[in-house]
PDB file of N, CA and C in Angstrom:
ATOM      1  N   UNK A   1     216.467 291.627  -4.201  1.00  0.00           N
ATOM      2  CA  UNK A   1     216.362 290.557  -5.186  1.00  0.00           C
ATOM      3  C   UNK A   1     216.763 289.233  -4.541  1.00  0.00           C
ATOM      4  N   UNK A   2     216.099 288.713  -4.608  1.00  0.00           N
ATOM      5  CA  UNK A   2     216.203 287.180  -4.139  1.00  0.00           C
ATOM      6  C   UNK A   2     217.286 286.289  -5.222  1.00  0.00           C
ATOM      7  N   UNK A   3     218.339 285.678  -4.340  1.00  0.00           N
ATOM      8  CA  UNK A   3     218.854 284.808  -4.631  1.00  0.00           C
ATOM      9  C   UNK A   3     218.544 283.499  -5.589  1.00  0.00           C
ATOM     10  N   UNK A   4     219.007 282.604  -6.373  1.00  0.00           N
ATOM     11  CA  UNK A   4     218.452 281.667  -7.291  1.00  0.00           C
ATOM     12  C   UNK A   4     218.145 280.782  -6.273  1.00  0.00           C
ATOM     13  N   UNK A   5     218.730 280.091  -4.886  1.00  0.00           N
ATOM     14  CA  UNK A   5     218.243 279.628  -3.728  1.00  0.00           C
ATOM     15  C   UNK A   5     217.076 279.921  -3.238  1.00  0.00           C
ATOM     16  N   UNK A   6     217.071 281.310  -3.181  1.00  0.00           N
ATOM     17  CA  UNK A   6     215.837 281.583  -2.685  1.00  0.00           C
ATOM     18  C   UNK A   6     214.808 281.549  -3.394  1.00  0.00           C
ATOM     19  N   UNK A   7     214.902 282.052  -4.498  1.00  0.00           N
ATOM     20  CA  UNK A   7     213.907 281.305  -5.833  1.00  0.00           C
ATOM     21  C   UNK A   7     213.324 280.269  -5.799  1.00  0.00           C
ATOM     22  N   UNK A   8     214.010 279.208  -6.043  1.00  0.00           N
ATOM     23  CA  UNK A   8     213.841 277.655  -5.883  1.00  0.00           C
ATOM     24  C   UNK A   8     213.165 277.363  -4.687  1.00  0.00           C
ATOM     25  N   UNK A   9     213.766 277.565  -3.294  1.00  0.00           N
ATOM     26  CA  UNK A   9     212.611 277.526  -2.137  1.00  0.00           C
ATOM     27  C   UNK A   9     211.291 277.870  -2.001  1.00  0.00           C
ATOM     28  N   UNK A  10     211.339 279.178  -2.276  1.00  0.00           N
ATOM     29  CA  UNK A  10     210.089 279.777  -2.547  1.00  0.00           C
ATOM     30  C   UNK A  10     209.159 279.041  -3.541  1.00  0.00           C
ATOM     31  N   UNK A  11     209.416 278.734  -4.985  1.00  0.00           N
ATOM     32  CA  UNK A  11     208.916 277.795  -5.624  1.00  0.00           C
ATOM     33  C   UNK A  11     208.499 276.649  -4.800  1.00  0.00           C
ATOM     34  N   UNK A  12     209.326 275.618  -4.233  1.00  0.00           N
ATOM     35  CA  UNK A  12     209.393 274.777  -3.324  1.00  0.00           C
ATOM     36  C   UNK A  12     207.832 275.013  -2.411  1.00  0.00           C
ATOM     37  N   UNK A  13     207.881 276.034  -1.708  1.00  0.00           N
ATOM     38  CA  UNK A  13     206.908 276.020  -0.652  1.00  0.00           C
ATOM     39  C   UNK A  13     205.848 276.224  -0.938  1.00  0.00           C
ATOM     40  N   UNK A  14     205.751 277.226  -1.935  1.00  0.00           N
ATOM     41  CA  UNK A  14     204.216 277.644  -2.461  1.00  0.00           C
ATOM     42  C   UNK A  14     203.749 276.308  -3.363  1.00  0.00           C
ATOM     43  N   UNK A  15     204.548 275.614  -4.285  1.00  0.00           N
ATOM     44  CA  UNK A  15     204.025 274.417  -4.654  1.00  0.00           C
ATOM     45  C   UNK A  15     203.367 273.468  -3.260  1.00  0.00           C
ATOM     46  N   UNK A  16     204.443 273.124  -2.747  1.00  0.00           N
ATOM     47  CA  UNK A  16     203.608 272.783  -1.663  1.00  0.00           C
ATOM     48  C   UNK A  16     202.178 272.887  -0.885  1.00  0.00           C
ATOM     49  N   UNK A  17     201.712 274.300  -1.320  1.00  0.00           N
ATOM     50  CA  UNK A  17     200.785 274.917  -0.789  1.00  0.00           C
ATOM     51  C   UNK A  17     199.897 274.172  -1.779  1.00  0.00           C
ATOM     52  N   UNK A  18     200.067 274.757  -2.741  1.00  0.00           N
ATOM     53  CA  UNK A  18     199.190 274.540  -4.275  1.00  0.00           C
ATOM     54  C   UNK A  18     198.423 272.579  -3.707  1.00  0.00           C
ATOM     55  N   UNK A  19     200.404 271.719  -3.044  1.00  0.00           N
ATOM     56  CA  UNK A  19     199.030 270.133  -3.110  1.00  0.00           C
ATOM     57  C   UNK A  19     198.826 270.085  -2.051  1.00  0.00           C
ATOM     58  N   UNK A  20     198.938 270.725  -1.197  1.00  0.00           N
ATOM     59  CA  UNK A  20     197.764 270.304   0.224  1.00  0.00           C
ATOM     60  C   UNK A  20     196.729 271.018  -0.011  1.00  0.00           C
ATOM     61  N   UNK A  21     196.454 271.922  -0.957  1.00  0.00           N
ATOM     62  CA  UNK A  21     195.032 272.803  -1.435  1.00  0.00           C
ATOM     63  C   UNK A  21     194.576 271.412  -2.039  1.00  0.00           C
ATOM     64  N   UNK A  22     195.119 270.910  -2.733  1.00  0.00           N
ATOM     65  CA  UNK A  22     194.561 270.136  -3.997  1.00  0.00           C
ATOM     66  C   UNK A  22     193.832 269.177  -3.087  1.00  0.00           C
ATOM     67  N   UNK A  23     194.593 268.594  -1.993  1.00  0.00           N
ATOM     68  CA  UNK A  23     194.002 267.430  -1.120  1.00  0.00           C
ATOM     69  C   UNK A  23     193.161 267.710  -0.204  1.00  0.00           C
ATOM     70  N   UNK A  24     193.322 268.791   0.520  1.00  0.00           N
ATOM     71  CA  UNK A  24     191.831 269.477   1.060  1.00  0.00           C
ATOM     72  C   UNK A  24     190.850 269.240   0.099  1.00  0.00           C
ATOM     73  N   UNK A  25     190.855 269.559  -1.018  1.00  0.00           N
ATOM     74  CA  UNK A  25     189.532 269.514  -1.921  1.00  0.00           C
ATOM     75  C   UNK A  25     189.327 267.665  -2.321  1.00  0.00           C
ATOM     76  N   UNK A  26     190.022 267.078  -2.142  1.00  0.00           N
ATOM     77  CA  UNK A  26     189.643 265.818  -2.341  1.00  0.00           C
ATOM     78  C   UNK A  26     190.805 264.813  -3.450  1.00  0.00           C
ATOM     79  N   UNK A  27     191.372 265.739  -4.372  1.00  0.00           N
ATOM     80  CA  UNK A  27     192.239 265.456  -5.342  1.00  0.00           C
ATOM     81  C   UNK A  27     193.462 265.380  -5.602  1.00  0.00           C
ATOM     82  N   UNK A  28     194.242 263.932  -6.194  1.00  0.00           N
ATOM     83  CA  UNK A  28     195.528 263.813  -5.909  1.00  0.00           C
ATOM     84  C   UNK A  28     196.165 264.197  -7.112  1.00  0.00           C
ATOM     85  N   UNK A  29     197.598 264.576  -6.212  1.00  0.00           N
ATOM     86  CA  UNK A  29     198.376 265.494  -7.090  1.00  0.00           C
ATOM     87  C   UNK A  29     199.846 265.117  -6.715  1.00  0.00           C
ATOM     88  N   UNK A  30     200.853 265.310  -7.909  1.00  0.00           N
ATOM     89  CA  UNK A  30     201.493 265.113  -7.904  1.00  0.00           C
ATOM     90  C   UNK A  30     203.087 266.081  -8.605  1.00  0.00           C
ATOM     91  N   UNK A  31     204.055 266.486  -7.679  1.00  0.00           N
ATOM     92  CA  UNK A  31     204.754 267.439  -8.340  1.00  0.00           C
ATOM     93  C   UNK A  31     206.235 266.481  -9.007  1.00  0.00           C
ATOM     94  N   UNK A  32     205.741 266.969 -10.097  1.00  0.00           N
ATOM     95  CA  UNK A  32     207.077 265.642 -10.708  1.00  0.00           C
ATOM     96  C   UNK A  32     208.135 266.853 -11.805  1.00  0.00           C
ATOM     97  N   UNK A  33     209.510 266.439 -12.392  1.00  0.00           N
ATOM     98  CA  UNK A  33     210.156 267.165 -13.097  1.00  0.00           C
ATOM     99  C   UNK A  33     210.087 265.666 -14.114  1.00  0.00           C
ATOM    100  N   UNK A  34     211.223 266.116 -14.873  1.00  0.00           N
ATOM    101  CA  UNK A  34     211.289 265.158 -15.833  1.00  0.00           C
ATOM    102  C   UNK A  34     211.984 265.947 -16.855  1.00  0.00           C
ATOM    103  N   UNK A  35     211.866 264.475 -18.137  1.00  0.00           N
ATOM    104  CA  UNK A  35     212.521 265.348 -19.812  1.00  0.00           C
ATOM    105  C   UNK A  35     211.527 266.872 -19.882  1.00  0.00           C
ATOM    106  N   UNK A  36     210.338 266.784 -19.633  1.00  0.00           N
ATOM    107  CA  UNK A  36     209.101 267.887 -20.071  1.00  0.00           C
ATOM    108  C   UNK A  36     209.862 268.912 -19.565  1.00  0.00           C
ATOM    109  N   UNK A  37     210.297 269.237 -18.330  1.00  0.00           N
ATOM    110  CA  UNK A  37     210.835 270.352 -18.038  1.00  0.00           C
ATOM    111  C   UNK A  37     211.765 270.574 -18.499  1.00  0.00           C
ATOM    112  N   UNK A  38     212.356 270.359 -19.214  1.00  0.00           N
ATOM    113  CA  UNK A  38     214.042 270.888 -19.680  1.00  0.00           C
ATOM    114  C   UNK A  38     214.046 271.154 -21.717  1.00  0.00           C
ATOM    115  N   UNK A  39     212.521 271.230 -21.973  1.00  0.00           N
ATOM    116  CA  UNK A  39     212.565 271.313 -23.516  1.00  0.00           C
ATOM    117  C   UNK A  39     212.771 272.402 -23.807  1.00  0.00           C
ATOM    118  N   UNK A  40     212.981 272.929 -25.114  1.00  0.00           N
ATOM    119  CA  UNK A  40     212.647 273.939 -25.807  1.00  0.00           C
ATOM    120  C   UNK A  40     211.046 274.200 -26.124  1.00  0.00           C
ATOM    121  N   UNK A  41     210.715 273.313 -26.607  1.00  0.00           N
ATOM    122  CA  UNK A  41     208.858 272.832 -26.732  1.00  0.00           C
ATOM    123  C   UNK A  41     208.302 273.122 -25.746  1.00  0.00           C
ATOM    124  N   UNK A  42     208.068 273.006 -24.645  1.00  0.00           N
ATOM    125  CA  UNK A  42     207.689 272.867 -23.454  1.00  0.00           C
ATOM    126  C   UNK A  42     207.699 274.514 -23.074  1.00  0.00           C
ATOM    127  N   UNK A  43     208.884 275.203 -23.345  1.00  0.00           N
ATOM    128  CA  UNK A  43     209.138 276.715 -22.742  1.00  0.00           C
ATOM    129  C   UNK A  43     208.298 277.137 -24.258  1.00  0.00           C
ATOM    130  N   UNK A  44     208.317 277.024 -25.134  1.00  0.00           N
ATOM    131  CA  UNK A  44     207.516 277.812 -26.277  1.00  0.00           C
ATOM    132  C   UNK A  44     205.722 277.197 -25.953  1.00  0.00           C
ATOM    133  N   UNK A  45     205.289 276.367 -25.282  1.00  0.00           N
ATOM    134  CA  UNK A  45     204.060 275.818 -25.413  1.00  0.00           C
ATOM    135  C   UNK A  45     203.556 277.061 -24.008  1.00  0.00           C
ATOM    136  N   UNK A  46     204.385 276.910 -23.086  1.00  0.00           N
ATOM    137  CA  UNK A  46     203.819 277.936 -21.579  1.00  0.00           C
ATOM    138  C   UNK A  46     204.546 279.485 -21.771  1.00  0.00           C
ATOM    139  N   UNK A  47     204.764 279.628 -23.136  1.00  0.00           N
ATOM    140  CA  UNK A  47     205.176 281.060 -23.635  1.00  0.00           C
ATOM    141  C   UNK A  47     206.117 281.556 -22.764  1.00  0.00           C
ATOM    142  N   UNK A  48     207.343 280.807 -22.513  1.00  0.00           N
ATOM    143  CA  UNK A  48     208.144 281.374 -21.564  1.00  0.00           C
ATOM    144  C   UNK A  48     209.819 282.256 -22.047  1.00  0.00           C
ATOM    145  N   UNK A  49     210.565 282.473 -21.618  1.00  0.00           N
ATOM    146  CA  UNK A  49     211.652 283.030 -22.169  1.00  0.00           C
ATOM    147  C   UNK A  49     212.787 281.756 -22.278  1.00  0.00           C
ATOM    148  N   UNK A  50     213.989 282.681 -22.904  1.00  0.00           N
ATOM    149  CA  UNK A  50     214.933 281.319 -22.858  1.00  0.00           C
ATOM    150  C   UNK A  50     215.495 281.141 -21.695  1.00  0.00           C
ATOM    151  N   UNK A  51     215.546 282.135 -20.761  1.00  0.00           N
ATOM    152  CA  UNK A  51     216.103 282.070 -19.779  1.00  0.00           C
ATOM    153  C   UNK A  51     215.364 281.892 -18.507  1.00  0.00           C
ATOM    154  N   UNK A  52     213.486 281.727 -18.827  1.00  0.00           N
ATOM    155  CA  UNK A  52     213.022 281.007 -17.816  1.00  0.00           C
ATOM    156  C   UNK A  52     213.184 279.901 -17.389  1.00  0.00           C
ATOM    157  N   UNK A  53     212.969 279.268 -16.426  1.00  0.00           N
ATOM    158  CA  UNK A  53     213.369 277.868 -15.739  1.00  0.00           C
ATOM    159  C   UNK A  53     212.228 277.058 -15.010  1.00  0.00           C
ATOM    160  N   UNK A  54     212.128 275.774 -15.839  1.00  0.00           N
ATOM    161  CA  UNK A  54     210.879 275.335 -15.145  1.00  0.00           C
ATOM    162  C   UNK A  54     211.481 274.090 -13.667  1.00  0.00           C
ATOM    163  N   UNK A  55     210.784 274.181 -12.925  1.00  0.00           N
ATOM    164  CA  UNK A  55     211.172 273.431 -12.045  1.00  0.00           C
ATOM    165  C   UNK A  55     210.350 272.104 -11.676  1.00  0.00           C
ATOM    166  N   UNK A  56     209.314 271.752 -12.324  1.00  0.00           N
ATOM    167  CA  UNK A  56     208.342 271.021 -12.201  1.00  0.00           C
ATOM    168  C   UNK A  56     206.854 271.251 -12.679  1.00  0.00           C
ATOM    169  N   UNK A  57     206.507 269.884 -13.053  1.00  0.00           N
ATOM    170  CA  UNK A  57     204.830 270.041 -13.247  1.00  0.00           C
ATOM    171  C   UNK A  57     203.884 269.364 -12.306  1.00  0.00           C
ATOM    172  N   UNK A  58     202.712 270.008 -11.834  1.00  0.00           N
ATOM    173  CA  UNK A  58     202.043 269.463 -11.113  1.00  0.00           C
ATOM    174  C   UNK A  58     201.028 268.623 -11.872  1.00  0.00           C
ATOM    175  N   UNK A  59     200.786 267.658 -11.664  1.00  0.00           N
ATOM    176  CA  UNK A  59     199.826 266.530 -12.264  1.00  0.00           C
ATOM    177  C   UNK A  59     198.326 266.260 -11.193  1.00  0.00           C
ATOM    178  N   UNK A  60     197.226 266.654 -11.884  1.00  0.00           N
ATOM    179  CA  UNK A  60     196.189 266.895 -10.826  1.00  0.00           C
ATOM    180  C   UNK A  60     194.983 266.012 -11.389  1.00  0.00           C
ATOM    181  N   UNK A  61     194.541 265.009 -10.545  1.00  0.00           N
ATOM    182  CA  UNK A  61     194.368 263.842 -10.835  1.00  0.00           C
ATOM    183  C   UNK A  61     192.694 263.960 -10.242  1.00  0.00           C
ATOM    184  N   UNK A  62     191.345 262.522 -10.131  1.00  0.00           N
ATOM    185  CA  UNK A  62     190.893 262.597  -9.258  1.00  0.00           C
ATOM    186  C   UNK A  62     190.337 261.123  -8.731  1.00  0.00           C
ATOM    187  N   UNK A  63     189.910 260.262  -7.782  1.00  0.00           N
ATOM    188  CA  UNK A  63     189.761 259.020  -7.546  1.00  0.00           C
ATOM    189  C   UNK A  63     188.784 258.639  -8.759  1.00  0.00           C
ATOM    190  N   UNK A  64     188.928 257.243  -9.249  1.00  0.00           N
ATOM    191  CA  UNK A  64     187.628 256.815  -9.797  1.00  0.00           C
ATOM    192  C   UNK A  64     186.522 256.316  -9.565  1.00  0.00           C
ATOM    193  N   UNK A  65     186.519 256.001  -7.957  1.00  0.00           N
ATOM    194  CA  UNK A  65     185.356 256.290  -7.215  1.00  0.00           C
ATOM    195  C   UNK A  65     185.289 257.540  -6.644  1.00  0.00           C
ATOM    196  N   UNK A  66     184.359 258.693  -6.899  1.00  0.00           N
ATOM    197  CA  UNK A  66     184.294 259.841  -6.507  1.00  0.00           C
ATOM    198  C   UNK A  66     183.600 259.939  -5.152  1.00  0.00           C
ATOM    199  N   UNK A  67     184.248 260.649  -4.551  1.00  0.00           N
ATOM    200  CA  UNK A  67     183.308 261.110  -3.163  1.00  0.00           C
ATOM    201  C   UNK A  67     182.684 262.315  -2.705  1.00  0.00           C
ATOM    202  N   UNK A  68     181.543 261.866  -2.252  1.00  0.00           N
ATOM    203  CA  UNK A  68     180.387 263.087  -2.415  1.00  0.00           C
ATOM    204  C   UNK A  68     181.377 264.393  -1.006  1.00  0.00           C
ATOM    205  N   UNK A  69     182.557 263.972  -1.257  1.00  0.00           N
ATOM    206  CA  UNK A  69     182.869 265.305  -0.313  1.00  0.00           C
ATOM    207  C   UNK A  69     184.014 266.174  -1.353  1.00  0.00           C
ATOM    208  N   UNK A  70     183.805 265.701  -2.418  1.00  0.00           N
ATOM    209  CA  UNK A  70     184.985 266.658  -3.055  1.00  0.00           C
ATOM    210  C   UNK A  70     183.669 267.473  -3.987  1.00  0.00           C
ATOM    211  N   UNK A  71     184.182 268.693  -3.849  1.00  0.00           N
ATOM    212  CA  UNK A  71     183.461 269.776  -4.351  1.00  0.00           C
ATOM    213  C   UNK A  71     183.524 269.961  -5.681  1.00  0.00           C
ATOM    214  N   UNK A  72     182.470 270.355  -6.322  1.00  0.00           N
ATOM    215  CA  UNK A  72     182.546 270.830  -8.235  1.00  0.00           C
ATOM    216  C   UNK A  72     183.012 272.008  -8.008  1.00  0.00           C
ATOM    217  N   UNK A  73     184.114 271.756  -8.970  1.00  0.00           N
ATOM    218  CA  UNK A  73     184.805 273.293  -9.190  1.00  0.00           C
ATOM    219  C   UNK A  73     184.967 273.142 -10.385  1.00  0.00           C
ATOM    220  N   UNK A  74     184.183 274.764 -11.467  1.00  0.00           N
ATOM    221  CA  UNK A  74     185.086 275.014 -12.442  1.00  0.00           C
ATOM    222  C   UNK A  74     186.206 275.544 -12.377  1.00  0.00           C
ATOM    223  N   UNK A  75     186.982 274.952 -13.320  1.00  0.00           N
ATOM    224  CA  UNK A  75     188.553 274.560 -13.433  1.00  0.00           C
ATOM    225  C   UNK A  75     188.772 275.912 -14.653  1.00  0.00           C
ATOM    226  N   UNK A  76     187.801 275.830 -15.707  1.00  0.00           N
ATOM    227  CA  UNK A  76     187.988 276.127 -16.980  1.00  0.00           C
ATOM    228  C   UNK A  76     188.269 277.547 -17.328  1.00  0.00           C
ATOM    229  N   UNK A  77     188.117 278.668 -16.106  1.00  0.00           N
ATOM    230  CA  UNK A  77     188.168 279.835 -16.451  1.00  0.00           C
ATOM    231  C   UNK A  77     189.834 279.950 -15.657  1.00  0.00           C
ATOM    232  N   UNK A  78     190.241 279.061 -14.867  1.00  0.00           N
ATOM    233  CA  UNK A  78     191.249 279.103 -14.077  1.00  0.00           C
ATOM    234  C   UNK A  78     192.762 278.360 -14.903  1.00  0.00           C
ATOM    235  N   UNK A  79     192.778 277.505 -16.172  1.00  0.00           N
ATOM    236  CA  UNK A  79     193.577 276.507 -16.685  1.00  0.00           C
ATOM    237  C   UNK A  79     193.417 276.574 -17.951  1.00  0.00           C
ATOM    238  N   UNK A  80     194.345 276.590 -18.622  1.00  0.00           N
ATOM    239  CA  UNK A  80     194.670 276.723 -19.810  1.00  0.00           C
ATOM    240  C   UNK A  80     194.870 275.229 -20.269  1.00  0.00           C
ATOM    241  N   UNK A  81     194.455 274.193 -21.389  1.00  0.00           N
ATOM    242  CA  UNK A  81     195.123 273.203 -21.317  1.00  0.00           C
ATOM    243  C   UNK A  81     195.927 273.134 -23.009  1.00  0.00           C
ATOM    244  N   UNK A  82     197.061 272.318 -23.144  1.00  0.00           N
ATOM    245  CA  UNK A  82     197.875 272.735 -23.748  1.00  0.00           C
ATOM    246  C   UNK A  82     198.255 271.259 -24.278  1.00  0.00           C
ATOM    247  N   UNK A  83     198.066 271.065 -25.708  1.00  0.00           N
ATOM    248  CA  UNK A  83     197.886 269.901 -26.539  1.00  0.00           C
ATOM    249  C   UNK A  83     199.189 270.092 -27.301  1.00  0.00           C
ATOM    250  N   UNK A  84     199.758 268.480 -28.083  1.00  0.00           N
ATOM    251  CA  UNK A  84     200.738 269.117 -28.762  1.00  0.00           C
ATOM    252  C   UNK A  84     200.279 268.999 -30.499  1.00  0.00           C
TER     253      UNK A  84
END
């Protein structure tokens, strides 16, 4: 069992992974925390426990001049989006 350190790292790196994926494909991203992570709302909206722990949200963005090198990807079978 991994340590709460090691938890957090691990989180840490694989996010990491997640935005240099994002920027290979063309699209900026951003891993931010904030009030959002620390709600009650927030853990009932991503169906989580009380004792899950969010550590950040990634914010995935794309230029408003588009460039013919970023690829169409559906998103929609992959993302849930979550209104309040």
């Amino acid at each position: 069992m991994l340590t709460e350190i090691e938890q957090v790292m691990a989180v840490s790196a694989a996010t990491q992974q997640v935005l240099l994926g994002l920027s290979a494909l063309g699209y900026g991203a951003i891993w931010r925390s904030g009030p959002a992570c620390f709600t009650q709302k927030t853990k009932e909206l991503l169906s989580l426990e009380e004792t899950d722990q969010i550590v950040g949200l990634i914010y995935v963005g794309t230029p408003k001049e588009k460039s013919s090198s970023i690829p169409e990807i559906d998103l929609g079978n992959h993302l849930e989006w979550v209104r309040d």
